[in-house]
C-alpha atoms as a PDB file:
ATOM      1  CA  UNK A   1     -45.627  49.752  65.635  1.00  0.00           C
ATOM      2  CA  UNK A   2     -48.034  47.071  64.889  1.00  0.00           C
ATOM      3  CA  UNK A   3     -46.737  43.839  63.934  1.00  0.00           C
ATOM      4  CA  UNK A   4     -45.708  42.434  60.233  1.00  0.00           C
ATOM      5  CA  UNK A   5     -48.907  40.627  58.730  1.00  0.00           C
ATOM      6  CA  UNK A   6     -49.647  38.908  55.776  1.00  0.00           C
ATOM      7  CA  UNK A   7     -52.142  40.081  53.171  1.00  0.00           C
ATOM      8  CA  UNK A   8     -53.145  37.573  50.085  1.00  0.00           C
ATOM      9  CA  UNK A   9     -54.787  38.017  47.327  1.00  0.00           C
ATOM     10  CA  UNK A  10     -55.725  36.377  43.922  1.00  0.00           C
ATOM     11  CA  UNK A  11     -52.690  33.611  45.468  1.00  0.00           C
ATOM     12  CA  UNK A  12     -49.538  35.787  45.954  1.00  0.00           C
ATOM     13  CA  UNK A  13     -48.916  37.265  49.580  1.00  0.00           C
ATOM     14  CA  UNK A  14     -47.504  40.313  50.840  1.00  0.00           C
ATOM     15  CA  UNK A  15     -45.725  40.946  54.468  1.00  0.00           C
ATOM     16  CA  UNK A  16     -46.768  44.217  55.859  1.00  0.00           C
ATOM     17  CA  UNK A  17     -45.772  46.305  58.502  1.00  0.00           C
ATOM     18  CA  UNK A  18     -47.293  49.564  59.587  1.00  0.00           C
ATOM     19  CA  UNK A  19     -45.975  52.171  61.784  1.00  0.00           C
ATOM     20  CA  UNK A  20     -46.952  55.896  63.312  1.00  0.00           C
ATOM     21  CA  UNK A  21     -50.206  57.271  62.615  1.00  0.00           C
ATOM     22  CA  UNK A  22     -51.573  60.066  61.261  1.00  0.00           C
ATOM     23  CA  UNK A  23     -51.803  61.580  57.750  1.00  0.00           C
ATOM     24  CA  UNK A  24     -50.720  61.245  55.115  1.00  0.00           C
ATOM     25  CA  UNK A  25     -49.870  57.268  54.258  1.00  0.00           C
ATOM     26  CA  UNK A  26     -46.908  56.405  52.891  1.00  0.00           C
ATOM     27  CA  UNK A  27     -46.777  53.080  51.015  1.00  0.00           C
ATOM     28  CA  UNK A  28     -42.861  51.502  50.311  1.00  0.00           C
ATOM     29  CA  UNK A  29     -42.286  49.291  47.803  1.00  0.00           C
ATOM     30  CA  UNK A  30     -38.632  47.945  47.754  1.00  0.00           C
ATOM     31  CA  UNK A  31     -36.539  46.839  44.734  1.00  0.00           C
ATOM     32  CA  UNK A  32     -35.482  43.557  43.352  1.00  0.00           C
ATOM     33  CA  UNK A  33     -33.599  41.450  46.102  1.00  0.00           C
ATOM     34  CA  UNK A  34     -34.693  43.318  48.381  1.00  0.00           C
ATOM     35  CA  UNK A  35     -37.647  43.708  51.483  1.00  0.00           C
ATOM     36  CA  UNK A  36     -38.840  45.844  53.551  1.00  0.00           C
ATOM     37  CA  UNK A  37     -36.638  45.832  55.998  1.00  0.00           C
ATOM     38  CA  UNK A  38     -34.053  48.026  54.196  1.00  0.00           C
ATOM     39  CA  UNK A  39     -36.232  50.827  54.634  1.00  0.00           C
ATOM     40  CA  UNK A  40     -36.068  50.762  58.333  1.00  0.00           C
ATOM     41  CA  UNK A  41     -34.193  54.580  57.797  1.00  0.00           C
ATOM     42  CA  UNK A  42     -36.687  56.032  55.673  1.00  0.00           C
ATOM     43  CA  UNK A  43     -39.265  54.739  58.198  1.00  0.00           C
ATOM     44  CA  UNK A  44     -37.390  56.351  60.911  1.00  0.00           C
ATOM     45  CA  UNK A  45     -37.511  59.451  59.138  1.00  0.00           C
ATOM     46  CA  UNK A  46     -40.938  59.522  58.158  1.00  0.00           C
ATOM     47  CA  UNK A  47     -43.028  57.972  61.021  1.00  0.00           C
ATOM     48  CA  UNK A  48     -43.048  61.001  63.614  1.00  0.00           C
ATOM     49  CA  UNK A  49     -45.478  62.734  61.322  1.00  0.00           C
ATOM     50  CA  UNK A  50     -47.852  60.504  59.285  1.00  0.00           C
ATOM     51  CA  UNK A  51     -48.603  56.610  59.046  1.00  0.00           C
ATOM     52  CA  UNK A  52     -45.692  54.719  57.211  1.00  0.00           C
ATOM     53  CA  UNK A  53     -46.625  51.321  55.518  1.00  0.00           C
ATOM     54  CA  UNK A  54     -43.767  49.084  54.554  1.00  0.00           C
ATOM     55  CA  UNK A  55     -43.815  46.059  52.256  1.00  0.00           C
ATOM     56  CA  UNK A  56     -42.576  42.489  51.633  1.00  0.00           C
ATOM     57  CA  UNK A  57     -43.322  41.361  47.964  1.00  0.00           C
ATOM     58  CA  UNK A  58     -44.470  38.396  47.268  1.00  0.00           C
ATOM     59  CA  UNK A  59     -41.038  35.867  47.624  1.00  0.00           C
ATOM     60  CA  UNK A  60     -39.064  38.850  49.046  1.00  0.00           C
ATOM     61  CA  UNK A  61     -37.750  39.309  53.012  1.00  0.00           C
ATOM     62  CA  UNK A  62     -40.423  37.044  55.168  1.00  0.00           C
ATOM     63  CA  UNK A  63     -43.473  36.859  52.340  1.00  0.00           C
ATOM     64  CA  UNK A  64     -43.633  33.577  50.997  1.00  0.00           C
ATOM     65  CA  UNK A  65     -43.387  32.256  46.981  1.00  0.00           C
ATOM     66  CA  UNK A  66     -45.846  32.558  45.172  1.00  0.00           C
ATOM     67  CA  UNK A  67     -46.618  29.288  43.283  1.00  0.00           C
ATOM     68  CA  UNK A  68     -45.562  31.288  39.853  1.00  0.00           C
ATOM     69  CA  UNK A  69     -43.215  34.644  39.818  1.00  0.00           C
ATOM     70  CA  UNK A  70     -45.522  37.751  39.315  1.00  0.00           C
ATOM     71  CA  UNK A  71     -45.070  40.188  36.515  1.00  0.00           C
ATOM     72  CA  UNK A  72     -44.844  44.103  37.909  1.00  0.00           C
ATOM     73  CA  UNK A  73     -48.633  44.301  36.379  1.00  0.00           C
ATOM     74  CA  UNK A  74     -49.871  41.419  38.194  1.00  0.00           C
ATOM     75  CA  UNK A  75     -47.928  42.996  41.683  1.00  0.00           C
ATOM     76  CA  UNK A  76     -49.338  46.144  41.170  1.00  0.00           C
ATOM     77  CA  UNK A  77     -52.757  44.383  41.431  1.00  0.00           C
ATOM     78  CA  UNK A  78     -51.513  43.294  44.584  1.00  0.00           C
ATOM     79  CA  UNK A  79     -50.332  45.975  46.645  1.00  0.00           C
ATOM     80  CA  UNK A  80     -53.607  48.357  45.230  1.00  0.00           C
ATOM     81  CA  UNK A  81     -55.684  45.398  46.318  1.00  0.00           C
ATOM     82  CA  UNK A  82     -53.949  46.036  50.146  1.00  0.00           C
ATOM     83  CA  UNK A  83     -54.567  49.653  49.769  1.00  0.00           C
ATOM     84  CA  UNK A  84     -58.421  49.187  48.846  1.00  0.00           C
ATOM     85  CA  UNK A  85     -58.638  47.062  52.074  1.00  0.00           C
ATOM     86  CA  UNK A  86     -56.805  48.364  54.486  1.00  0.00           C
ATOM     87  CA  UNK A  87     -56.362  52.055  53.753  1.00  0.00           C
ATOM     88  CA  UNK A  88     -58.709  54.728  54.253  1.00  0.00           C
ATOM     89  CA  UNK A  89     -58.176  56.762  51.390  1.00  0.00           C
ATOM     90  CA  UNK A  90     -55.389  57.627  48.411  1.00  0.00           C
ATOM     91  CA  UNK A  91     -51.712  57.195  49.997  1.00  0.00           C
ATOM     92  CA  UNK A  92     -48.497  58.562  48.802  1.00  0.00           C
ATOM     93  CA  UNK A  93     -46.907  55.638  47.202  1.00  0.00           C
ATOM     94  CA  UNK A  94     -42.873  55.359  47.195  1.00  0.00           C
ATOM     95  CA  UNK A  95     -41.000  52.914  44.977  1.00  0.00           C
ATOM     96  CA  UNK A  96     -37.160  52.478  44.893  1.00  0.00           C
ATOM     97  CA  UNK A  97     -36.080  50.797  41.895  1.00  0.00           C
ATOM     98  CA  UNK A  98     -37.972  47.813  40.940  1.00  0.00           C
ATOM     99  CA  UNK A  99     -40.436  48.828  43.341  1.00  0.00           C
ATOM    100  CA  UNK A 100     -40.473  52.028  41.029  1.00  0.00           C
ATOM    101  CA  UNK A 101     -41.882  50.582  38.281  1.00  0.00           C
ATOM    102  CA  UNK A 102     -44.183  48.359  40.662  1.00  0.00           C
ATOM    103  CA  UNK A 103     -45.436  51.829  42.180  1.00  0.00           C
ATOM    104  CA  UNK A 104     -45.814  53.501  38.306  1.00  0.00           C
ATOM    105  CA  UNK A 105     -48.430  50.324  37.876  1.00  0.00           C
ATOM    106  CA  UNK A 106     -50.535  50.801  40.188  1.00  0.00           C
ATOM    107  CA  UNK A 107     -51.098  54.715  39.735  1.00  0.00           C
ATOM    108  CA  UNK A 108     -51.427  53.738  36.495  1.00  0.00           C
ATOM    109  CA  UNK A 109     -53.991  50.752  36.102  1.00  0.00           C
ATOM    110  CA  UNK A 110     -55.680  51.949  40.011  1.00  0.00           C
ATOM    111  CA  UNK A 111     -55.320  55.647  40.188  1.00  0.00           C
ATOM    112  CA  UNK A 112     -57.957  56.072  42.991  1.00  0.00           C
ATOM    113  CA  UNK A 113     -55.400  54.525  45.345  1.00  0.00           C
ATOM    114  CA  UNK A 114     -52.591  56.669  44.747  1.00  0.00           C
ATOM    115  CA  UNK A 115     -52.538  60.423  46.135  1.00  0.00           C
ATOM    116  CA  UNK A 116     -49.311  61.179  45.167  1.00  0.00           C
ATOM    117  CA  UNK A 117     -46.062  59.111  43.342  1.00  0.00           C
ATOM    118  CA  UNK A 118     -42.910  59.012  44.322  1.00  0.00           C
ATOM    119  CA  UNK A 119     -40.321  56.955  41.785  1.00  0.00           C
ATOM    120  CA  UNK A 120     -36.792  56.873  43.441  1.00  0.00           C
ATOM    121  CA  UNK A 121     -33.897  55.867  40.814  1.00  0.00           C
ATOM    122  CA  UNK A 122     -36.713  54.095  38.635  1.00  0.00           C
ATOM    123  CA  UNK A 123     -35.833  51.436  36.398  1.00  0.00           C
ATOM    124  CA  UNK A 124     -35.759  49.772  33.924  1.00  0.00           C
ATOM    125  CA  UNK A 125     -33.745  52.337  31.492  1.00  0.00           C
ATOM    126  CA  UNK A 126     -34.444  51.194  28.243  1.00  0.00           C
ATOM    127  CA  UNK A 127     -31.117  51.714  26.871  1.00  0.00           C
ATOM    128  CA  UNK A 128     -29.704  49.199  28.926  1.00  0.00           C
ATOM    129  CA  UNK A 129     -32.801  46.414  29.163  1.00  0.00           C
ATOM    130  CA  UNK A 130     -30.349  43.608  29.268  1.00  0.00           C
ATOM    131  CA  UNK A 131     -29.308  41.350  32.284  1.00  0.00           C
ATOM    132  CA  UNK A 132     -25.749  41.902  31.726  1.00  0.00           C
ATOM    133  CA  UNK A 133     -26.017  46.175  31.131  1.00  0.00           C
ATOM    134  CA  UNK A 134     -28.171  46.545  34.407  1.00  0.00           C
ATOM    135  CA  UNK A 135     -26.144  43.760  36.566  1.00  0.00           C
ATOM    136  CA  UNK A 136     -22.841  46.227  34.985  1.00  0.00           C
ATOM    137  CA  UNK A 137     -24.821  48.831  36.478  1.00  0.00           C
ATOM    138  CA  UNK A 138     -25.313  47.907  39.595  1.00  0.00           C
ATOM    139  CA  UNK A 139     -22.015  45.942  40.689  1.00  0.00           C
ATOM    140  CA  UNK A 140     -20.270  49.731  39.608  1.00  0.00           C
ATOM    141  CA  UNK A 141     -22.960  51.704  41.422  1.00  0.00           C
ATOM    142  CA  UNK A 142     -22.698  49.277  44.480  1.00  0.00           C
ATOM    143  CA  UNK A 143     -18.684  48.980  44.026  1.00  0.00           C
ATOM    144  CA  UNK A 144     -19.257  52.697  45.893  1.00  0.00           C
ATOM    145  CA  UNK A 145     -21.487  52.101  48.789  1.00  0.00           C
ATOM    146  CA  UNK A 146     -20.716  51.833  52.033  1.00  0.00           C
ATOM    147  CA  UNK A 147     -20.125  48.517  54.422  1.00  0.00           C
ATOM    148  CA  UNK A 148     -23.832  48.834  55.662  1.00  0.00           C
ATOM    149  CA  UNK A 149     -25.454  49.261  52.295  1.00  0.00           C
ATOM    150  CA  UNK A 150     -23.673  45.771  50.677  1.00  0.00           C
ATOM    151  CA  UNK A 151     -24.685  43.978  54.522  1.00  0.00           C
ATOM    152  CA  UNK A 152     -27.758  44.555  53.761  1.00  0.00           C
ATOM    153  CA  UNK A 153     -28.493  44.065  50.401  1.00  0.00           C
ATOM    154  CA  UNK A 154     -26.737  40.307  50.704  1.00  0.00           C
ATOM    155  CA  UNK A 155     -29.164  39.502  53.510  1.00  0.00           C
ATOM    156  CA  UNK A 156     -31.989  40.124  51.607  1.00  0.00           C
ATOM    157  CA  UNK A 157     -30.514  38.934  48.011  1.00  0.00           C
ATOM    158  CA  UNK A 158     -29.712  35.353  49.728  1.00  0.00           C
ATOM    159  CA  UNK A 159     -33.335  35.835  51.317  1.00  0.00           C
ATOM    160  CA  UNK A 160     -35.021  36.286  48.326  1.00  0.00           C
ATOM    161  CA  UNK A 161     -34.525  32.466  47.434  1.00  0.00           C
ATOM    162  CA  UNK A 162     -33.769  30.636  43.691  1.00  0.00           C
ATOM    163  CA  UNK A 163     -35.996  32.267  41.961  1.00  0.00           C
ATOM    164  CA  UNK A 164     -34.196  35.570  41.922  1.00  0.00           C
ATOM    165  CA  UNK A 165     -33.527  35.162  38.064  1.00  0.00           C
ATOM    166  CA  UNK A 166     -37.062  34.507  36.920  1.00  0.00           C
ATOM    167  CA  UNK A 167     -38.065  37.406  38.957  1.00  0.00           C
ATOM    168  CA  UNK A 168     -34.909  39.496  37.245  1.00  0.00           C
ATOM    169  CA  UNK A 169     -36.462  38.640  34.148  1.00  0.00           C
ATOM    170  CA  UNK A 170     -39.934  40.075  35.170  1.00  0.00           C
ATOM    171  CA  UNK A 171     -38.553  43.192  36.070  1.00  0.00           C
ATOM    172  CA  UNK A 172     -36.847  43.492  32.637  1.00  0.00           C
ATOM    173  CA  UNK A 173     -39.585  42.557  30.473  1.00  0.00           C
ATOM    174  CA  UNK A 174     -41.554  45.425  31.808  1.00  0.00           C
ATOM    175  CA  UNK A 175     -41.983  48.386  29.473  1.00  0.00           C
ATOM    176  CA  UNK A 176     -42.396  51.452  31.881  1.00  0.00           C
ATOM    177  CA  UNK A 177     -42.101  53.677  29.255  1.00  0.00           C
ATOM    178  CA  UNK A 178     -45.406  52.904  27.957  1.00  0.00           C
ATOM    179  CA  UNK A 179     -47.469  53.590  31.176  1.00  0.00           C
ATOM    180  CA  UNK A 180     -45.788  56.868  32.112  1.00  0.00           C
ATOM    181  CA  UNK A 181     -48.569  58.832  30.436  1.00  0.00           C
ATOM    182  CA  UNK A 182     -51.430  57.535  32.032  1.00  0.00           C
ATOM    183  CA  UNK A 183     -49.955  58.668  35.602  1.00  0.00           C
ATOM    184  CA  UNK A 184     -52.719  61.347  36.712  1.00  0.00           C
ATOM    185  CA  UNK A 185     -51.243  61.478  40.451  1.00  0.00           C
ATOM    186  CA  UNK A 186     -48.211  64.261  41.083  1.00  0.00           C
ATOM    187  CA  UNK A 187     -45.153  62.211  40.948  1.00  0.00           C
ATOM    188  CA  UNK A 188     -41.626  62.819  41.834  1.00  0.00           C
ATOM    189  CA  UNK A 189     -38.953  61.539  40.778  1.00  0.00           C
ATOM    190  CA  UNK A 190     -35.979  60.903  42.404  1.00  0.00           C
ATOM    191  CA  UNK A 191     -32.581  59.958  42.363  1.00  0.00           C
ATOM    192  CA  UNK A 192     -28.947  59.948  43.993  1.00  0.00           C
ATOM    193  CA  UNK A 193     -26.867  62.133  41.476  1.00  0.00           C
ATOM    194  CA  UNK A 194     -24.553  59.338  40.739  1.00  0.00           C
ATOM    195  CA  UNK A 195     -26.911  56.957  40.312  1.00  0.00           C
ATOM    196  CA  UNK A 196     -25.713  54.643  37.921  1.00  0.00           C
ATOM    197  CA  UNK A 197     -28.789  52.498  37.254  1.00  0.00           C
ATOM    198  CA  UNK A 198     -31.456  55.000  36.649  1.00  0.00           C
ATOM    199  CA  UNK A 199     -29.036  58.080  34.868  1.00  0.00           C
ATOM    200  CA  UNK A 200     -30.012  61.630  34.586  1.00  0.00           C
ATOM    201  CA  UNK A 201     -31.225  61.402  30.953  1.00  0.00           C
ATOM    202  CA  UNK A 202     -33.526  58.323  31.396  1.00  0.00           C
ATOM    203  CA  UNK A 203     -35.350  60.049  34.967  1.00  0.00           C
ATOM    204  CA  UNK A 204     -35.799  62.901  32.510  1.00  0.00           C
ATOM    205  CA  UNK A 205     -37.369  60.813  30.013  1.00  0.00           C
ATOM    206  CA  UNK A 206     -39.700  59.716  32.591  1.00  0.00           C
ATOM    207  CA  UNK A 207     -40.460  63.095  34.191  1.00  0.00           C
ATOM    208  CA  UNK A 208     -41.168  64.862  30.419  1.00  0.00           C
ATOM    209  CA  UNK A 209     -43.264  62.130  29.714  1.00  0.00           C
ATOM    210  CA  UNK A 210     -46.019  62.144  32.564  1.00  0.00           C
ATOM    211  CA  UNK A 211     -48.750  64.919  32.879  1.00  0.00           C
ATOM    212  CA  UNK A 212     -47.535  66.232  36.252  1.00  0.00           C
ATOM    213  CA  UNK A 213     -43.749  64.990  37.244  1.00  0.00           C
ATOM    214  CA  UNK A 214     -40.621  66.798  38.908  1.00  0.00           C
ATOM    215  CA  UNK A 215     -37.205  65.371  38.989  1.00  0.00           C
ATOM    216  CA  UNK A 216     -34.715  65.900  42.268  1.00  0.00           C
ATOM    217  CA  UNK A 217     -31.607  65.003  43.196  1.00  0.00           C
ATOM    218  CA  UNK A 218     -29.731  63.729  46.628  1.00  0.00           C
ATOM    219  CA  UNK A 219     -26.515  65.135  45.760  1.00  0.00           C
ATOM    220  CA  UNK A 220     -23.834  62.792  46.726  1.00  0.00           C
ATOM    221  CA  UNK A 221     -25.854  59.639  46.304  1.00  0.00           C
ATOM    222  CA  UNK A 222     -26.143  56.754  44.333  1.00  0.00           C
ATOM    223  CA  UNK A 223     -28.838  53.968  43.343  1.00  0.00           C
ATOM    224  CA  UNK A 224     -29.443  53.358  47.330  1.00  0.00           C
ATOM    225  CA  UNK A 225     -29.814  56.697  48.109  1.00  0.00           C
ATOM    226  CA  UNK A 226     -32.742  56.004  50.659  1.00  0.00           C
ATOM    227  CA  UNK A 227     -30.596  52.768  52.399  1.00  0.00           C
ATOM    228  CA  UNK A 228     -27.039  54.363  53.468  1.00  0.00           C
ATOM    229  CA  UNK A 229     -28.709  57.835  54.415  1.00  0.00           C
ATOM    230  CA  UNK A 230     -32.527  58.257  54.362  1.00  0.00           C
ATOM    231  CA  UNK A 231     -32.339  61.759  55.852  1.00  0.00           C
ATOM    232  CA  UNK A 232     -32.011  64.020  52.322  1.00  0.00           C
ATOM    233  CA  UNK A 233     -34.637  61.650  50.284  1.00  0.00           C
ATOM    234  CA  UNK A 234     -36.891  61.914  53.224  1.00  0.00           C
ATOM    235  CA  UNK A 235     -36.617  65.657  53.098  1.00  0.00           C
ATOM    236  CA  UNK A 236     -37.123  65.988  49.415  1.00  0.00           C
ATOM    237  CA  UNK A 237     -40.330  63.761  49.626  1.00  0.00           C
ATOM    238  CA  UNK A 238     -42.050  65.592  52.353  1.00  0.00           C
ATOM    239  CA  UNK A 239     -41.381  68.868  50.759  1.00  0.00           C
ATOM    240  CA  UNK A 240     -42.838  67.480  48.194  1.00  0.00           C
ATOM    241  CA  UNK A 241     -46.193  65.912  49.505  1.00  0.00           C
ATOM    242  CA  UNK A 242     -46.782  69.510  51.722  1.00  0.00           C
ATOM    243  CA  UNK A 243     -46.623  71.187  48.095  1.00  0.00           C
ATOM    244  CA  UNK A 244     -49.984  69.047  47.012  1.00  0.00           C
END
């Protein structure tokens, strides 16, 4: 495992770890409140056989502020920026909720970086783009989870600092709907089957509206799907990848 590092670019930072070797590249983008560190099972499940990178956005787990909150477009940028860098070659890029839409952007706007998409329980449904329908959403789905899931997800909501509201309402404004059809890349799409925040009909929406998209269920799961249990997600993505 090499150790976490900090990437920059036009003034917003990312923290980036990187761990195993080997092919393919796997890319994890984590949701709102979150940081890379809730991945750490995913990881665990995924490093034996290829290189897994893992990802602090900018004002997330240990990456700093940036001086204004980004929009998903202007992340995107980011984390394709990374890849162009540091990467040899297209990677399989993951994104779990926010990170979802943050992952749709950049196979979207830099589709030479992307090999393959992965969108686990992919927000923002448009029938509930409201603070108070998604928060609903969430406090029900998490209401569910287990001790481990809610310890973690306070650590990293408390470390994602004051801004968490202006970065709430970046994540809401978004319009993911309208970028779904320029996906080129295979994409998957994912989600626990009780997933409250991303529901069965909105995934597929999502899935009907790229080019090339598949929708799969962990059966069992909800919104954190890849947090409490990585080992059926992890399955279901690899599967996946070997197909293309």
């Amino acid at each position: 495992m090499s150790p976490a590092r900090e990437f920059s670019f036009a003034g917003a930072t990312l923290v980036v770890e990187r761990r195993g070797a080997g092919d393919p590249v796997y890319v994890l983008i984590h949701g709102i409140g979150m940081g890379r560190s809730v991945f750490a099972d995913l990881v665990a499940h995924l490093d034996d056989r290829a290189e897994v990178i893992a990802l602090d956005l900018p004002g997330y787990g240990e990456a700093p502020e940036p001086r204004r909150v980004l929009t998903m477009e202007r992340t995107a940028d980011l984390v394709a920026a990374y890849l162009r860098r540091h990467v040899d070659g297209p990677a399989v890029v993951i994104g779990h909720s926010m990170g979802a839409q943050i992952a749709l952007e950049v196979a979207a706007r830099h589709p030479s970086t992307v090999s393959t998409l992965v969108l686990v329980g992919p927000t923002v449904d448009p029938a509930a783009r409201t603070a108070p329908r998604q928060l609903g959403r969430l406090l029900r789905d998490i209401a569910v989870e287990s001790p481990k899931v809610i310890a973690l997800g306070a650590r990293e909501y408390v470390r994602a600092g004051p801004n968490t509201g202006t970065k709430f309402r970046a994540m809401l404004v978004h319009r993911p709907e309208d970028v779904l059809a320029a996906v080129t890349a295979p994409t998957l799409v994912l989600r626990g089957e009780n997933d409250l925040v991303a529901p069965r009909d909105w995934c597929e929406r999502i899935v009907g509206a790229m080019p090339d998209a598949r929708l799969a269920h962990v059966p069992g799961r909800g919104h954190e799907t890849m947090i409490r249990d990585a080992a059926p997600a992890a399955a279901l993505i690899t599967a996946f990848v070997a197909e293309r």
